[in-house]
Protein backbone atom coordinates (compact mmCIF):
# COMPACT_ATOMS: atom_id res chain seq x y z
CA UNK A 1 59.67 -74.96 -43.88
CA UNK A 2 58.38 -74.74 -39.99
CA UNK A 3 54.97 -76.02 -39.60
CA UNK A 4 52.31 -73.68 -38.03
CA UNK A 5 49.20 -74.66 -36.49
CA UNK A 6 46.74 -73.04 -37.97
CA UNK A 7 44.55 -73.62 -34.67
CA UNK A 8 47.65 -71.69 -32.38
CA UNK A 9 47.69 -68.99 -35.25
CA UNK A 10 44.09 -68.38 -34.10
CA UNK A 11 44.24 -68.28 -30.94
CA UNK A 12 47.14 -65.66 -30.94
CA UNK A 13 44.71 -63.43 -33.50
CA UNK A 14 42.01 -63.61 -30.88
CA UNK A 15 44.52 -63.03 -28.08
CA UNK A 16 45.30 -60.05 -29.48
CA UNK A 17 42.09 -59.03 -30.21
CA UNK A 18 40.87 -59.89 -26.68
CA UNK A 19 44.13 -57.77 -25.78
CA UNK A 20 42.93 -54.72 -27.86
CA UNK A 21 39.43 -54.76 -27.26
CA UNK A 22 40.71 -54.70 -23.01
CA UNK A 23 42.67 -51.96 -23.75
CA UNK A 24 39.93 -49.81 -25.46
CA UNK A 25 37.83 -50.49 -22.40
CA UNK A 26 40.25 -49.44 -20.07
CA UNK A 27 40.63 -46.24 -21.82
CA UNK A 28 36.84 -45.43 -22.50
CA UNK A 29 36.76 -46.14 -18.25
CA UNK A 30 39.44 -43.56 -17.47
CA UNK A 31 37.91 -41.09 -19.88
CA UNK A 32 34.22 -41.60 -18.09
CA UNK A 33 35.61 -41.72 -14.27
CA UNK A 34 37.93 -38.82 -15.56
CA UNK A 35 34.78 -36.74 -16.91
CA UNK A 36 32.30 -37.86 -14.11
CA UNK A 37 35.23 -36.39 -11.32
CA UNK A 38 36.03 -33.52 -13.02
CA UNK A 39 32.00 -32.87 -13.44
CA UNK A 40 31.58 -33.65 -9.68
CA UNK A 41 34.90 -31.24 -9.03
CA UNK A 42 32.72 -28.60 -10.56
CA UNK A 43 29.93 -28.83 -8.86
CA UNK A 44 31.53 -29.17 -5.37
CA UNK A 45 33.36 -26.01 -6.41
CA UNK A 46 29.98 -24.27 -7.52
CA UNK A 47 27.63 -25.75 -4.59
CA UNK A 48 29.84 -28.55 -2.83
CA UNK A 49 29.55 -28.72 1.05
CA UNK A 50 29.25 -25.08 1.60
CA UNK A 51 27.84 -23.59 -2.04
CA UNK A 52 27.84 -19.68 -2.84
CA UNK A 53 25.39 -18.21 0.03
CA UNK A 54 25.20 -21.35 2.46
CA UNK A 55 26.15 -19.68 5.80
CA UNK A 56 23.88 -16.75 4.72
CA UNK A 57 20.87 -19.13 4.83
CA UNK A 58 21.55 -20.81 7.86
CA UNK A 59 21.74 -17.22 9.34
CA UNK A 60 18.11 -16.10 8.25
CA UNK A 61 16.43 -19.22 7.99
CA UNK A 62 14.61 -19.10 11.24
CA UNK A 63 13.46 -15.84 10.51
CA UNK A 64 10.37 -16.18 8.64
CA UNK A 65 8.79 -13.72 6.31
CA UNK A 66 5.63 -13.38 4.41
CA UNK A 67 7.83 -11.41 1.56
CA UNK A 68 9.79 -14.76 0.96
CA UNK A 69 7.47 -16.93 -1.25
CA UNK A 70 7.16 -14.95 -4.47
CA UNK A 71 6.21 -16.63 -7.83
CA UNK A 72 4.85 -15.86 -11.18
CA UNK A 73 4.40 -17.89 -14.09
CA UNK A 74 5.29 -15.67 -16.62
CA UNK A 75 4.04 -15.75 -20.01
CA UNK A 76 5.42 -13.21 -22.89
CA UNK A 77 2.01 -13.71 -24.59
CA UNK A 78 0.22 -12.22 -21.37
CA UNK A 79 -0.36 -8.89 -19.99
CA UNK A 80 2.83 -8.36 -17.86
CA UNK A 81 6.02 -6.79 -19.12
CA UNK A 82 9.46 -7.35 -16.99
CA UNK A 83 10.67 -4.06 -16.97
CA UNK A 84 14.62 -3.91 -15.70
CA UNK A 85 15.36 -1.17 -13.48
CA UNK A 86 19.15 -0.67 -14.00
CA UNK A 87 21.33 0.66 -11.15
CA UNK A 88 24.64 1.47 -12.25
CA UNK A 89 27.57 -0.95 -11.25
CA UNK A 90 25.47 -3.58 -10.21
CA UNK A 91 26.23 -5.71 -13.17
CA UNK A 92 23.04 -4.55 -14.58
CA UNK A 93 24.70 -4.70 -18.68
CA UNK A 94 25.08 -8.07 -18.13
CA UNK A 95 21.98 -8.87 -16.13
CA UNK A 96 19.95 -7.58 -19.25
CA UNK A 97 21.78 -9.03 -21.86
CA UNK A 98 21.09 -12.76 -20.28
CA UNK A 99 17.61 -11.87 -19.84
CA UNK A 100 17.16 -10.72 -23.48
CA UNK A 101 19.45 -12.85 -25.62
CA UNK A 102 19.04 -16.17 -23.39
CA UNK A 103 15.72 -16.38 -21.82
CA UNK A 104 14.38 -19.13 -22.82
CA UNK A 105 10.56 -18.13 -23.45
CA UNK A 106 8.28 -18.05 -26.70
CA UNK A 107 8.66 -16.02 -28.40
CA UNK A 108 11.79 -14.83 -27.56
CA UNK A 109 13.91 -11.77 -28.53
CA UNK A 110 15.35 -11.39 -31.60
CA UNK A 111 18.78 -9.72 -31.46
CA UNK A 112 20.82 -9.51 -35.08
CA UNK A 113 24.27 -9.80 -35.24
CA UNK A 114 26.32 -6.19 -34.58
CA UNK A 115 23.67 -4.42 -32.98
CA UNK A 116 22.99 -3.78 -29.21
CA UNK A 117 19.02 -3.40 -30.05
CA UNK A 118 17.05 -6.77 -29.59
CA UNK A 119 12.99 -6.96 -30.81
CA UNK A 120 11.04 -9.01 -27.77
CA UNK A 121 8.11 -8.94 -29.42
CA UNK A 122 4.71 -11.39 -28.46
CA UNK A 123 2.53 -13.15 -30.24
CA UNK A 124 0.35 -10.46 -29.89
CA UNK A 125 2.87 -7.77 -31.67
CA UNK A 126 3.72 -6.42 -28.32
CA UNK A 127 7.10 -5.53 -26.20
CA UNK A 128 7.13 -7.99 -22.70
CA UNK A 129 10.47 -6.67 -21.57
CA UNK A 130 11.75 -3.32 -21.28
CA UNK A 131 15.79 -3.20 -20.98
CA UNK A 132 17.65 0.25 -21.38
CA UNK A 133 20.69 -1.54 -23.05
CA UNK A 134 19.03 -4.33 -25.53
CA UNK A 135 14.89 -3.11 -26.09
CA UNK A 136 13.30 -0.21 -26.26
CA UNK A 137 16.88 1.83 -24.96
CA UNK A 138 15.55 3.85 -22.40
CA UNK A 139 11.76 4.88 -23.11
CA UNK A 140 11.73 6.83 -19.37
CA UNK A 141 15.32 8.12 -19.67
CA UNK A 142 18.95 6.83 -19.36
CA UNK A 143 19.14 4.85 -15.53
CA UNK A 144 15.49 5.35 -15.09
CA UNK A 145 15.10 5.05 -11.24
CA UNK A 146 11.66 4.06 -9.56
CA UNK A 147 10.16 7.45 -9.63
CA UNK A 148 10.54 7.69 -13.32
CA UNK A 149 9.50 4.93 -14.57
CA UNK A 150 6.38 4.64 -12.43
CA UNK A 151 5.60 7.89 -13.53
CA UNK A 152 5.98 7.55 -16.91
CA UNK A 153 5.52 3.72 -18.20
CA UNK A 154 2.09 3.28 -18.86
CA UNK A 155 1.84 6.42 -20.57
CA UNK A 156 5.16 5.52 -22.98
CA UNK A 157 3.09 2.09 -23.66
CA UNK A 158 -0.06 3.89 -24.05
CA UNK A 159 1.30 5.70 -27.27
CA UNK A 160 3.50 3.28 -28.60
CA UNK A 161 0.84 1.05 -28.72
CA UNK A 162 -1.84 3.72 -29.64
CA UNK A 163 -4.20 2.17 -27.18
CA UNK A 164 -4.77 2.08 -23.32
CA UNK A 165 -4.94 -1.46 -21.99
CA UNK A 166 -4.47 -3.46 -18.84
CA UNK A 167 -1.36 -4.30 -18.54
CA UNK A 168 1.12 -5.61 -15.46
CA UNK A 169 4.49 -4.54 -15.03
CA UNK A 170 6.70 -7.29 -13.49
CA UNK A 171 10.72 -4.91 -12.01
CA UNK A 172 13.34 -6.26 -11.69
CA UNK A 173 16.86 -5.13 -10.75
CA UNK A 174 20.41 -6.10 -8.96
CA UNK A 175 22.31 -4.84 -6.27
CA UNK A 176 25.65 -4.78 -5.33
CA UNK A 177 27.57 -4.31 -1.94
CA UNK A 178 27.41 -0.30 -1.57
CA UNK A 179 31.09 0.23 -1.02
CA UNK A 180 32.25 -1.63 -4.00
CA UNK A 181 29.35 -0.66 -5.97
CA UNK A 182 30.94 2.99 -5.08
CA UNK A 183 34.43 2.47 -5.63
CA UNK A 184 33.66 1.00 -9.13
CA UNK A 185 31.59 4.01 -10.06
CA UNK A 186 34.43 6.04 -9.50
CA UNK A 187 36.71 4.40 -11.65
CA UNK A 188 34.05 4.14 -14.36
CA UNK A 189 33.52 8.23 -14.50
CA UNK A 190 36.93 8.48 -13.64
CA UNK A 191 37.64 6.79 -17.21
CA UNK A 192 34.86 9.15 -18.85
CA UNK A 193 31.09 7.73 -17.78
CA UNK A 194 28.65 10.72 -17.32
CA UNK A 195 25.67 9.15 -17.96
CA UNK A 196 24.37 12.89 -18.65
CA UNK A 197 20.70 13.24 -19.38
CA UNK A 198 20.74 15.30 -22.71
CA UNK A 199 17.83 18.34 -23.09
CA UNK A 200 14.19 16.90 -23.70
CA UNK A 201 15.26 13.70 -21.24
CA UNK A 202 16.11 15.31 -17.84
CA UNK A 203 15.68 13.88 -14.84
CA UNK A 204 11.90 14.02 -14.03
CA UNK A 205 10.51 13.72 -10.12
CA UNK A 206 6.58 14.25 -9.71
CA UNK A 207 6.60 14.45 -13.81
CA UNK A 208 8.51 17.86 -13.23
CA UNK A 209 12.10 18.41 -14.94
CA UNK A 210 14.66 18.82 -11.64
CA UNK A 211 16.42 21.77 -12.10
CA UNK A 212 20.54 22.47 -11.77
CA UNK A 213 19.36 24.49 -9.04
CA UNK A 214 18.01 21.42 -7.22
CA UNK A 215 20.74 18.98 -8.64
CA UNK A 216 24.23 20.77 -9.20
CA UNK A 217 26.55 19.03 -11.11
CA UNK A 218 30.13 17.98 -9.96
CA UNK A 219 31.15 18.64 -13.46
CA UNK A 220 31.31 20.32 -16.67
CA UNK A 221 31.58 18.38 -19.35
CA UNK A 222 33.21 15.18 -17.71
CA UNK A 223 35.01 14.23 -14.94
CA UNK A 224 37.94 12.33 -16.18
CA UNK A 225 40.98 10.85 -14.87
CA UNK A 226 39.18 12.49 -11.12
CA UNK A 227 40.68 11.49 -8.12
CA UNK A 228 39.16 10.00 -5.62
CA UNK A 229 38.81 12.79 -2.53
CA UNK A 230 37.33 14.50 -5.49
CA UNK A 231 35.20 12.16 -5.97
CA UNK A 232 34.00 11.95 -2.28
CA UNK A 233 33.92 15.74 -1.50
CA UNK A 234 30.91 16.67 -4.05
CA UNK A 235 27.98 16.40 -2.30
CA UNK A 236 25.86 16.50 -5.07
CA UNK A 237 27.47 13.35 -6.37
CA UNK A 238 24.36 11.13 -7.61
CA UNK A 239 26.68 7.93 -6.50
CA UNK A 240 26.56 8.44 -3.10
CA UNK A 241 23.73 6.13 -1.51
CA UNK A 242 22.87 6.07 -5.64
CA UNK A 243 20.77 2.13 -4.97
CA UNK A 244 18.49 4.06 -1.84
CA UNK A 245 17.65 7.02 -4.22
CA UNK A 246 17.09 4.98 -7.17
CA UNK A 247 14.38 2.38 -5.75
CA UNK A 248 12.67 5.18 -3.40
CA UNK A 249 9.54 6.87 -4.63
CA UNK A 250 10.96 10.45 -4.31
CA UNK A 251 8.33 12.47 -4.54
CA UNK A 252 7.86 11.31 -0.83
CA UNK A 253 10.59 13.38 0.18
CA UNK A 254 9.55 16.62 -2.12
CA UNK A 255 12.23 14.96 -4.98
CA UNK A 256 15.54 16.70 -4.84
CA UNK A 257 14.22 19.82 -2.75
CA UNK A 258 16.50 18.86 0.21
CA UNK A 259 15.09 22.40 2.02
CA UNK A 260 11.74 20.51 2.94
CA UNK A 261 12.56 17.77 5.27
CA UNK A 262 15.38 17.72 7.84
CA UNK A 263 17.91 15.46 6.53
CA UNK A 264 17.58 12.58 9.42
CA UNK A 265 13.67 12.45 8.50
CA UNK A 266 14.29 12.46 4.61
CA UNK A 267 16.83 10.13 5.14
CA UNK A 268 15.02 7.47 7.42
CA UNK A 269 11.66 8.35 4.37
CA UNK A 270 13.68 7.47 1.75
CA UNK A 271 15.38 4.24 3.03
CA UNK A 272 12.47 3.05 4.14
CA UNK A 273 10.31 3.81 1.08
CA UNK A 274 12.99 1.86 -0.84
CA UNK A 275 13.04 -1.14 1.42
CA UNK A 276 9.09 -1.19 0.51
CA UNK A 277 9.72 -1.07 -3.24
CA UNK A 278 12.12 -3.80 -2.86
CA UNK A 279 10.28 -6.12 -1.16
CA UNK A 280 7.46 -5.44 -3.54
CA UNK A 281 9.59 -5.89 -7.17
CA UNK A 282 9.08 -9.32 -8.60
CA UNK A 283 12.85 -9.81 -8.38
CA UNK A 284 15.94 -8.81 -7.34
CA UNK A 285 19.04 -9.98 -7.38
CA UNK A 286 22.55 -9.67 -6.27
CA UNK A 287 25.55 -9.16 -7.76
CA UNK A 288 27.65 -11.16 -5.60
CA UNK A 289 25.53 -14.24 -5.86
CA UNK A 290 24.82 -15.01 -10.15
CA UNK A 291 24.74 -18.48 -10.04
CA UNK A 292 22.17 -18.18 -7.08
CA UNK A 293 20.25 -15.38 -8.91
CA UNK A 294 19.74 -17.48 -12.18
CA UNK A 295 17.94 -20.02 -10.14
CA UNK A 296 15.93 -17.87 -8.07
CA UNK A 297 14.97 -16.40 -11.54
CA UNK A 298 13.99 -19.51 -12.83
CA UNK A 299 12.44 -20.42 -9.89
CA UNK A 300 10.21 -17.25 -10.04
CA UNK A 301 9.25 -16.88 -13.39
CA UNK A 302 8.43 -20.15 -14.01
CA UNK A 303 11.32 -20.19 -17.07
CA UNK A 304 14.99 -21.48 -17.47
CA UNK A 305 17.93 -19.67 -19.33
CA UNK A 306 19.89 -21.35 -22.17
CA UNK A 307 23.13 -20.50 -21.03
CA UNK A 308 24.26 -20.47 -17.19
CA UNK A 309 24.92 -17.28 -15.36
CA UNK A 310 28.71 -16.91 -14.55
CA UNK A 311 30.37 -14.84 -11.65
CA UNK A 312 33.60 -12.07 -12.51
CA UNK A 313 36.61 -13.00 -10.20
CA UNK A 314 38.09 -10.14 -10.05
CA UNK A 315 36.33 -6.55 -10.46
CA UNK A 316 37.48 -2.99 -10.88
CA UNK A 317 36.57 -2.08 -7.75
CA UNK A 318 38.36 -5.49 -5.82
CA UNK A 319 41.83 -3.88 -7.39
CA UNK A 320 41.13 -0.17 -6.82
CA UNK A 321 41.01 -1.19 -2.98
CA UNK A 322 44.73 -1.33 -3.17
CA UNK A 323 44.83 2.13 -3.82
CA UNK A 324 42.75 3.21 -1.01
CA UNK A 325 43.65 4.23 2.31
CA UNK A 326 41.60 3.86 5.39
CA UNK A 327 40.59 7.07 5.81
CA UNK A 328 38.80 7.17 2.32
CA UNK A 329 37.05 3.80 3.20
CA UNK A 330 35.32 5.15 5.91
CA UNK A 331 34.34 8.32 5.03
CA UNK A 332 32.74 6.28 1.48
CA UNK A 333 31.08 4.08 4.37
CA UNK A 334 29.88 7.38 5.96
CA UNK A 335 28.23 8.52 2.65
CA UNK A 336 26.51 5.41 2.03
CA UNK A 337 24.75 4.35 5.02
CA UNK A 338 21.71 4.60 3.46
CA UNK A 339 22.78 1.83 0.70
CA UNK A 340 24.16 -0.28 3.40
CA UNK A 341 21.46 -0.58 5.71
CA UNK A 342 19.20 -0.93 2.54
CA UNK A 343 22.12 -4.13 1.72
CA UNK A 344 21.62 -5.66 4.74
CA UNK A 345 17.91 -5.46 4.56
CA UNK A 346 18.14 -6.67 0.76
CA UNK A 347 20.65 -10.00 1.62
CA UNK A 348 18.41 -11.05 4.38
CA UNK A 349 15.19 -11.27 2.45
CA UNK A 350 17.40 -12.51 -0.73
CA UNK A 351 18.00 -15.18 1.56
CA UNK A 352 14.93 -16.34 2.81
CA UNK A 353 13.56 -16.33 -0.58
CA UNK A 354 16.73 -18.76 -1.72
CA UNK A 355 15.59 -20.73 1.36
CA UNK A 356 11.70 -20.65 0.73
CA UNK A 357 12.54 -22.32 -2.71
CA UNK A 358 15.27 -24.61 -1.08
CA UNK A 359 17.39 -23.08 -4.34
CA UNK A 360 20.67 -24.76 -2.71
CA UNK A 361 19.18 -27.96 -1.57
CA UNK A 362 17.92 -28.26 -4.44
CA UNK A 363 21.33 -27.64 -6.92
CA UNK A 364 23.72 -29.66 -4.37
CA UNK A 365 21.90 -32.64 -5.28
């Protein structure tokens, strides 16, 4: 029988314990340097040297504006109510349904499982955000533009409150570049979207019902499956310059009475007029930009979301353009040079406001 020394047998156990307990560190190292790069990775990809928006800062950021600095610390138990104007296409579903399910504000909305309708009730048993999809659904009609719901909000609150009181509305909305904006309307009617206002909820300018007369339709019933010189040849075809009309105040320009005002004049009154509303909304983002528009949200309100904003790839409208030949393009860029100069206008002071906050300073570091 070999003799072992029990003080050698020891030393092995603890060599191989020293051996193990290496190992295990070695691994839990790779895992951590592994997780730290591939957290880094993701941020270089999200802000990195050049984040979402960069160049566009560096191109306005010498030109100041008194517009830039907005900021409200918004409380649901106050006075204001955010209500969301909602242009279609501009990502608008979405934008609401972050702002109602994951604001992250007390109280916030309740929103029960398999239904679209969320309560945002205060502390106070009132509504402090108005969204067509998720609360309320449309108390100054479906796609309410600026007119509208100027014209009609206080007096909706007014009698679902049963009492007159001061209160401050805080708008909000999102837009999109014009031509895709455009093209994805198409393709969104083309598959069946009307968004027909029904009797008793007409389109209203100066509180007055706008007649067929005023506002032909390009359709009957529906416009399915149209094609898109179809599309572009209507001239009563509310998508053309559709982010203009719906942030002007109308009854500037007589409302849809086109006979009034030569077209250049009602043209330069209404892009102008929605410029002005812009600039004076508590917020407005754009579509291109949703991790940037999350933080200039929080930024502005005063609040943080509970879930980050996240940007679509790849759109409708990005894979329609394969389908579209030149001559379309521009004459879609001809009807909507009132949304693009209102664009333009929109991405330069979106810009200086990311820059008055130092928004990507701030998130690269």
């Amino acid at each position: 029988m070999r003799y072992r020394n029990p003080i050698c047998k020891m030393r092995q156990v603890s060599d191989r314990q020293f051996g193990i307990t290496i190992f295990v560190m070695i691994i839990l190292v790779c895992i951590f340097i592994s997780y730290d790069f591939d957290r880094l990775k993701s941020q270089r990809h999200m802000y990195g040297d050049e984040p979402p928006g960069y160049k566009d800062v560096l191109l306005y950021k010498d030109e100041s504006s008194q517009d830039a600095n907005r900021k409200f610390n918004f409380d649901p138990n106050g006075n204001k109510i955010i209500v969301i104007l909602h242009i279609q296409k501009t990502g608008g579903t979405t934008f609401e349904s972050r702002l109602v399910e994951t604001l992250n504000v007390t109280p916030r909305c309740v929103c029960r499982p398999g239904e679209k309708r969320c309560e945002c009730i205060n502390n106070n048993g009132h509504v402090w955000i108005v969204s067509g999809q998720k609360s309320l659904r449309w108390p100054c009609g479906l796609h309410a533009d600026w007119t509208e719901w100027n014209e009609c909000i206080d007096g909706y609150f007014d009698e679902l409150e049963t009492l007159h009181r001061d209160r401050s509305y805080l708008y909000v909305t999102m837009l999109r570049e014009p031509i895709q904006r455009y093209i994805s309307e198409w393709k969104h009617v083309q598959q069946g979207a009307t968004w027909i206002r029904y009797k008793g909820h007409e389109i209203k300018c100066n509180r007055q019902k706008v007649t067929e007369k005023e506002l032909p339709k390009c359709f009957k019933s529906n416009w399915i499956n149209v094609q898109l010189n179809d599309f572009i040849k209507c001239p009563h075809n509310l998508a053309i310059n559709r982010q203009t009309r719906m942030l002007a105040n109308l009854s500037l320009v007589d409302c849809y009475n086109t006979s009034t005002i030569p077209k250049p004049e009602r043209d330069r009154m209404m892009l102008e007029s929605a410029k002005n509303n812009l600039r004076n909304m508590a917020y407005f983002g754009l579509t291109e930009y949703q991790e940037l528009n999350q933080h200039l949200f929080e930024f502005t309100f005063g609040v943080n979301f509970t879930k980050d904003f996240s940007q679509k790839a790849i759109t409708n409208a990005v894979e329609a353009e394969n389908v579209i030949s030149s001559s379309q393009l521009e004459s879609i860029k001809e009807l909507n040079n009132l949304d693009i100069e209102l664009y333009k206008y929109a991405k330069k002071l979106y810009f200086q406001r990311i820059d008055a906050y130092n928004i990507i300073k701030y998130k690269v570091q």
